[in-house]
C-alpha atoms as a PDB file:
ATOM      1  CA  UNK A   1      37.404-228.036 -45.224  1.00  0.00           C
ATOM      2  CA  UNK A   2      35.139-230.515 -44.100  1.00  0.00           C
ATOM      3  CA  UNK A   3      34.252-232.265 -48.074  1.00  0.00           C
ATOM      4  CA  UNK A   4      31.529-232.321 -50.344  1.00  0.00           C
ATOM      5  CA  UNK A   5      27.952-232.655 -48.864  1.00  0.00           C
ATOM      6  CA  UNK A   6      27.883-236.680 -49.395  1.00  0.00           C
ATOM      7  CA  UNK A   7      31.078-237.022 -47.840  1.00  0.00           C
ATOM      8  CA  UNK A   8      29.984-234.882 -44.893  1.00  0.00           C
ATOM      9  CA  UNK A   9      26.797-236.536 -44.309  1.00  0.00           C
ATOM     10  CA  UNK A  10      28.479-239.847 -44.351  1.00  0.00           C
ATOM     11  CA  UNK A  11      31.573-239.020 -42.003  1.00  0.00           C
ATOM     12  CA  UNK A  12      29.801-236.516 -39.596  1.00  0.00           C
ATOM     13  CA  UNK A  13      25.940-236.205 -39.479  1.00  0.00           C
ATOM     14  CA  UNK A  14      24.801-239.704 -39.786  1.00  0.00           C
ATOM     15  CA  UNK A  15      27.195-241.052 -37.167  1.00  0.00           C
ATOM     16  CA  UNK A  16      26.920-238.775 -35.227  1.00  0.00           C
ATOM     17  CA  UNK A  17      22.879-237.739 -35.272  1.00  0.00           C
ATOM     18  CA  UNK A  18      22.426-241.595 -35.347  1.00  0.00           C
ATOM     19  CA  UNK A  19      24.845-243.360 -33.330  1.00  0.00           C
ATOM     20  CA  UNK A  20      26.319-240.668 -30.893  1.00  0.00           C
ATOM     21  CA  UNK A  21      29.548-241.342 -32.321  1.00  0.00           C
ATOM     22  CA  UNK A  22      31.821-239.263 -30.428  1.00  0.00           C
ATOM     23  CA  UNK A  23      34.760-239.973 -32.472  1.00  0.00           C
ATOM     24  CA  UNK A  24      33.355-238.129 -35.586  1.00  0.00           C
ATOM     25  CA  UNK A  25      31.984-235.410 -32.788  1.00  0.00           C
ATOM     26  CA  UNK A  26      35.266-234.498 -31.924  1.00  0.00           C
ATOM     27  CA  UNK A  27      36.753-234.860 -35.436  1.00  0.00           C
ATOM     28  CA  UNK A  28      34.595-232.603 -36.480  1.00  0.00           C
ATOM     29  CA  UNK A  29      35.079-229.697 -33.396  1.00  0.00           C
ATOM     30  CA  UNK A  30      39.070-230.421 -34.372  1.00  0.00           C
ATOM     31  CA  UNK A  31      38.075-229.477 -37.860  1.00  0.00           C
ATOM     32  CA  UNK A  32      35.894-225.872 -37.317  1.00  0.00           C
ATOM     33  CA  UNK A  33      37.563-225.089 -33.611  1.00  0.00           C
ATOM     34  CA  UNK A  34      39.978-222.671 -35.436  1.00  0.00           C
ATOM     35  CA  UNK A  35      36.891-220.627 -37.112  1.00  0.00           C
ATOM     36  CA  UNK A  36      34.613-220.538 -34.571  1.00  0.00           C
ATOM     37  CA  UNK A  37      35.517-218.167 -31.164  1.00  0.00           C
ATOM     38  CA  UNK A  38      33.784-219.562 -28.601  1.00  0.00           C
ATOM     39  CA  UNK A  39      33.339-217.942 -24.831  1.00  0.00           C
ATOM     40  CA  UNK A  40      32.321-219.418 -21.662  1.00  0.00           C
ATOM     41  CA  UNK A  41      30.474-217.601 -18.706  1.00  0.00           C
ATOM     42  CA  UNK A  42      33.085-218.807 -16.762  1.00  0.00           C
ATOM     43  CA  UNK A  43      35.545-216.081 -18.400  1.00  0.00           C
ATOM     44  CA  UNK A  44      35.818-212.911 -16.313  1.00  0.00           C
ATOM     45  CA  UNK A  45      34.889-210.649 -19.741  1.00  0.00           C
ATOM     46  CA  UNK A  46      31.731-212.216 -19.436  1.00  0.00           C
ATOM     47  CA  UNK A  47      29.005-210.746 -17.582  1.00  0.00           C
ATOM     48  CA  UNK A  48      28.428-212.781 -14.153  1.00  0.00           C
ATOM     49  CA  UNK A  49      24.562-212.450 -14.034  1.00  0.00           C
ATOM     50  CA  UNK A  50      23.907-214.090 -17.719  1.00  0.00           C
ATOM     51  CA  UNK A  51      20.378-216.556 -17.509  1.00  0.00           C
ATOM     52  CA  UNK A  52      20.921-220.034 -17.798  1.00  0.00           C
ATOM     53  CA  UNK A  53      21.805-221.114 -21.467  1.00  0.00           C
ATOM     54  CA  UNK A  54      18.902-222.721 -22.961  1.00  0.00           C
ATOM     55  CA  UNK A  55      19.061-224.650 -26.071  1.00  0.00           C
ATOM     56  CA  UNK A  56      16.725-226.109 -28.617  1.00  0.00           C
ATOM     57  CA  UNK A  57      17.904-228.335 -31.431  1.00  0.00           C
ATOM     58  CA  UNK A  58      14.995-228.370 -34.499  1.00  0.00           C
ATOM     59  CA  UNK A  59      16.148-229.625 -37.609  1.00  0.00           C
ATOM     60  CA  UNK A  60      14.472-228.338 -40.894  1.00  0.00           C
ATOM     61  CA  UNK A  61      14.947-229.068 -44.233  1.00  0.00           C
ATOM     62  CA  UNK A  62      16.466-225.527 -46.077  1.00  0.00           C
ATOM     63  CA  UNK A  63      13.872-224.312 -48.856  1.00  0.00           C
ATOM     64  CA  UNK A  64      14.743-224.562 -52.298  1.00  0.00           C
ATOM     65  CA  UNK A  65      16.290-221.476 -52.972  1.00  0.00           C
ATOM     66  CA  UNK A  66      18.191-221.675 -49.623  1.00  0.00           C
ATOM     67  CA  UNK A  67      19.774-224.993 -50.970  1.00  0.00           C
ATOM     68  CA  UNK A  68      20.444-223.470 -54.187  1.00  0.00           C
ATOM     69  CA  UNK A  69      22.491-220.727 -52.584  1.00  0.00           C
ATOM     70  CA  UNK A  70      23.678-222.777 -50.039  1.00  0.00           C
ATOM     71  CA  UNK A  71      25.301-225.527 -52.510  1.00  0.00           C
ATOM     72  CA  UNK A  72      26.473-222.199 -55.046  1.00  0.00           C
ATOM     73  CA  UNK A  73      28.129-220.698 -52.062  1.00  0.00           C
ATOM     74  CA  UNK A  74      30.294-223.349 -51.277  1.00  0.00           C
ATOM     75  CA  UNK A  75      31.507-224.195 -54.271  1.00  0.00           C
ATOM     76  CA  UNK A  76      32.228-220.583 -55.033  1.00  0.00           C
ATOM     77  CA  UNK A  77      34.400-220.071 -51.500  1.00  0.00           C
ATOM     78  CA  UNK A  78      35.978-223.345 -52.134  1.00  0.00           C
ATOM     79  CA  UNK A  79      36.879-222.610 -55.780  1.00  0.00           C
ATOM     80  CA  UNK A  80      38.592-219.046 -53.862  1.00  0.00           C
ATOM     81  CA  UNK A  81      40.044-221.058 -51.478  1.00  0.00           C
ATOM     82  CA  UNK A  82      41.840-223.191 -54.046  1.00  0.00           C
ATOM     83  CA  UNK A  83      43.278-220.185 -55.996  1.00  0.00           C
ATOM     84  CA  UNK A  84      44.133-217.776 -52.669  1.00  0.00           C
ATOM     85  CA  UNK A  85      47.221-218.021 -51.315  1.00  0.00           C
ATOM     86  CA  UNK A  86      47.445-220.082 -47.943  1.00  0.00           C
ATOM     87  CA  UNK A  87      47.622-217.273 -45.754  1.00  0.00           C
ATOM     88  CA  UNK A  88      44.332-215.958 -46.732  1.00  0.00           C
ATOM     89  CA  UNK A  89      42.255-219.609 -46.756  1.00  0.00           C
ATOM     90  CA  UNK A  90      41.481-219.437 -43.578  1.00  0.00           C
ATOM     91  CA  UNK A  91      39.687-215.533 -43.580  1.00  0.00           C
ATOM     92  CA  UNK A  92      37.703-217.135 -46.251  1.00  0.00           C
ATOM     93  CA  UNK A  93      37.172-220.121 -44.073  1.00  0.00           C
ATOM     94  CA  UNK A  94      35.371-217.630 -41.430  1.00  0.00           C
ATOM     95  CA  UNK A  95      33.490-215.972 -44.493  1.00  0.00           C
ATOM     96  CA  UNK A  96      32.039-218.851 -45.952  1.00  0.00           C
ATOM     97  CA  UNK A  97      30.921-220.048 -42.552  1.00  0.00           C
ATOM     98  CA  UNK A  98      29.490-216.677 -41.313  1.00  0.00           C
ATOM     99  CA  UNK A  99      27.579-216.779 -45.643  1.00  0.00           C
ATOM    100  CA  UNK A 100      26.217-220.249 -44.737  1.00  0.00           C
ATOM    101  CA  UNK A 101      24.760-218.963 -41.057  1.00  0.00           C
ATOM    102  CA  UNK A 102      23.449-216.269 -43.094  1.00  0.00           C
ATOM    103  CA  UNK A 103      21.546-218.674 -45.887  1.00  0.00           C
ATOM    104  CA  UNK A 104      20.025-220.794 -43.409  1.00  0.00           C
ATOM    105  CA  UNK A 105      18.598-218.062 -41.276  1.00  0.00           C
ATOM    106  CA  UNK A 106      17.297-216.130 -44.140  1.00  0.00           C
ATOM    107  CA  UNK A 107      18.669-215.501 -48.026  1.00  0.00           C
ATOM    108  CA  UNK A 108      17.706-211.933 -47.580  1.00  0.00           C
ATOM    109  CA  UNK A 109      20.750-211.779 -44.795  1.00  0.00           C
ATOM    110  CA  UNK A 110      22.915-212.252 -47.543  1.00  0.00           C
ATOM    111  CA  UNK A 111      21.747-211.462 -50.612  1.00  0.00           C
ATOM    112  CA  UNK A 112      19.565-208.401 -49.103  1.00  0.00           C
ATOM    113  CA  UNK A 113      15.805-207.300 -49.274  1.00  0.00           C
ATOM    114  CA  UNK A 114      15.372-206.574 -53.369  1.00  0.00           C
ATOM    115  CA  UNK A 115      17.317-209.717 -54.388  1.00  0.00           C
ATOM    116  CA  UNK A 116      14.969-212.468 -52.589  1.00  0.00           C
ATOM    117  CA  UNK A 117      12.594-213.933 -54.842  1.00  0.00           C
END
């Protein structure tokens, strides 16, 4: 979905972390909009009296093992996303994405408590 890790950090991060590039910004929403559900407070199913959204970007490097799993992740889904038919590449799309959230958090989110070295 959106390439190997080179190609990624040469189309999307560097552009856009270094030179605001919108144009690589928006290809990139284009390219996860359809896995991601995203609400506003402006929609009435939201609660009116929400705080203020506050957001803090820190980027860290993922530890070893994270990076391992990470990179073994990935190619796993993507090697399932070759063989599944294509009405069922895009549930795996959402899995792979909610596996990735999970590695960088914390491996034990995935792989559970025992299994975390």
């Amino acid at each position: 979905v959106l390439g190997e890790e080179d190609f990624f950090r040469q189309r999307y991060r560097l552009p856009i972390e270094r030179y605001g590039d919108t144009s690589s910004l928006k290809d990139l929403k284009a390219r996860v909009g359809p896995f991601i559900l995203r609400r506003l407070k402006s929609d009435k199913s939201i609660i009116a009296d929400l705080p203020e959204k506050l957001e803090l970007a820190e980027w860290v490097e993922l530890s070893g093992e994270q990076a391992k799993l990470y990179r073994k992740t990935v190619d796993d889904t993507l090697e399932a996303i070759q063989r599944a038919p294509l009405g069922q590449r895009h549930g795996q799309v959402l899995g792979l994405l909610t596996k990735l959230k999970q590695i960088c958090n914390h491996p034990a989110l995935l792989l559970g408590e025992e299994e975390v070295g």
